[in-house]
Protein backbone atom coordinates (compact mmCIF):
# COMPACT_ATOMS: atom_id res chain seq x y z
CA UNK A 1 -38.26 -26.85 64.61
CA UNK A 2 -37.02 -24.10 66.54
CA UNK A 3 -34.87 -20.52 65.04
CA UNK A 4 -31.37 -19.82 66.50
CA UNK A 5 -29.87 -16.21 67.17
CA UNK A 6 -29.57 -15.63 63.82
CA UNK A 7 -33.21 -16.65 62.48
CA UNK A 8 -32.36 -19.79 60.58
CA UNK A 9 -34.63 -22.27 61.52
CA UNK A 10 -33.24 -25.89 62.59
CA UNK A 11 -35.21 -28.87 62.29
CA UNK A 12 -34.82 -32.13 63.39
CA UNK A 13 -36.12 -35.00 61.70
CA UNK A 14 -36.41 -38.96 62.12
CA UNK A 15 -34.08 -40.38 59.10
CA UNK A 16 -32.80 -37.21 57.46
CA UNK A 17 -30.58 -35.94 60.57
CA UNK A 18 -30.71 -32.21 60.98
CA UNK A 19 -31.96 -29.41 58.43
CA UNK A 20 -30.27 -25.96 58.53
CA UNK A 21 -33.58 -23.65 56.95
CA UNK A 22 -34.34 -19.81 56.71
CA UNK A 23 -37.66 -18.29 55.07
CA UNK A 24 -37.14 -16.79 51.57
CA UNK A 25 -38.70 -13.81 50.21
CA UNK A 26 -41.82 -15.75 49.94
CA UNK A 27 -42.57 -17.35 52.97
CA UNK A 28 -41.79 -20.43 52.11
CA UNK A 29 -38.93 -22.68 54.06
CA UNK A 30 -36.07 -23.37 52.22
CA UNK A 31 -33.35 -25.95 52.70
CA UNK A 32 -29.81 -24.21 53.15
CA UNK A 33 -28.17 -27.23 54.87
CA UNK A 34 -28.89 -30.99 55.34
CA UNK A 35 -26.43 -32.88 58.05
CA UNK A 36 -26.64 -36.44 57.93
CA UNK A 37 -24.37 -39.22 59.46
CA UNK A 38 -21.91 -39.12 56.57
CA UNK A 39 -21.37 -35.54 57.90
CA UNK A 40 -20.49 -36.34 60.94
CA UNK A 41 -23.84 -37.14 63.22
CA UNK A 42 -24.31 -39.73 65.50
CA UNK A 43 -27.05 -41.06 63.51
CA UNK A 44 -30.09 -39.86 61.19
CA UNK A 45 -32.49 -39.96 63.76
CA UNK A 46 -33.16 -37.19 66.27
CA UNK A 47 -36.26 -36.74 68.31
CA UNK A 48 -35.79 -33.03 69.67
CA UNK A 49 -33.10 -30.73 70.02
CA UNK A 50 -32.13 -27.53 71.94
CA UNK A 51 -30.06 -24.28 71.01
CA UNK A 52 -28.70 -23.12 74.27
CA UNK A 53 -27.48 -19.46 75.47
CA UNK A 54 -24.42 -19.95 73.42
CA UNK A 55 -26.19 -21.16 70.39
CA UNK A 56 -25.01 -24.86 70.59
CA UNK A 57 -27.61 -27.32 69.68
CA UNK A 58 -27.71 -30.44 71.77
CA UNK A 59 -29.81 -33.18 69.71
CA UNK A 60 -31.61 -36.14 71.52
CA UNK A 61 -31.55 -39.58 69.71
CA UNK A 62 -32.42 -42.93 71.03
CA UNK A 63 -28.31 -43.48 71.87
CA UNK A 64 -28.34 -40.39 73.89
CA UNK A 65 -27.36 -36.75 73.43
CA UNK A 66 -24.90 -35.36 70.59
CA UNK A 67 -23.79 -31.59 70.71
């Protein structure tokens, strides 16, 4: 799980591809965007993931690295 620039928290998971998440008024995560193979992913597993100094995320999977 890590924030990018603009405080939404990404988080990668192993079988639901990446989440796009912010904190609501409450606290509590919230789901704003799920990204899945059908979206365009190499696959629905990733094992970690890094935003860079541009704000790309590169996501490692067992196939390798997808930006």
């Amino acid at each position: 799980m890590k924030a990018d620039r603009s405080g939404k928290i990404w988080v990668s998971t192993i079988g639901d591809g990446l989440m796009l998440c912010r904190f609501n008024d409450k606290d509590n995560l919230e789901l704003i965007k799920q990204l899945k193979e059908e979206d365009g992913l190499a696959t629905n597993i990733y094992l970690r993931f890094i935003i860079d100094k541009d704000g790309t995320i590169w996501a490692g999977h067992y196939s390798g690295v997808s930006k």
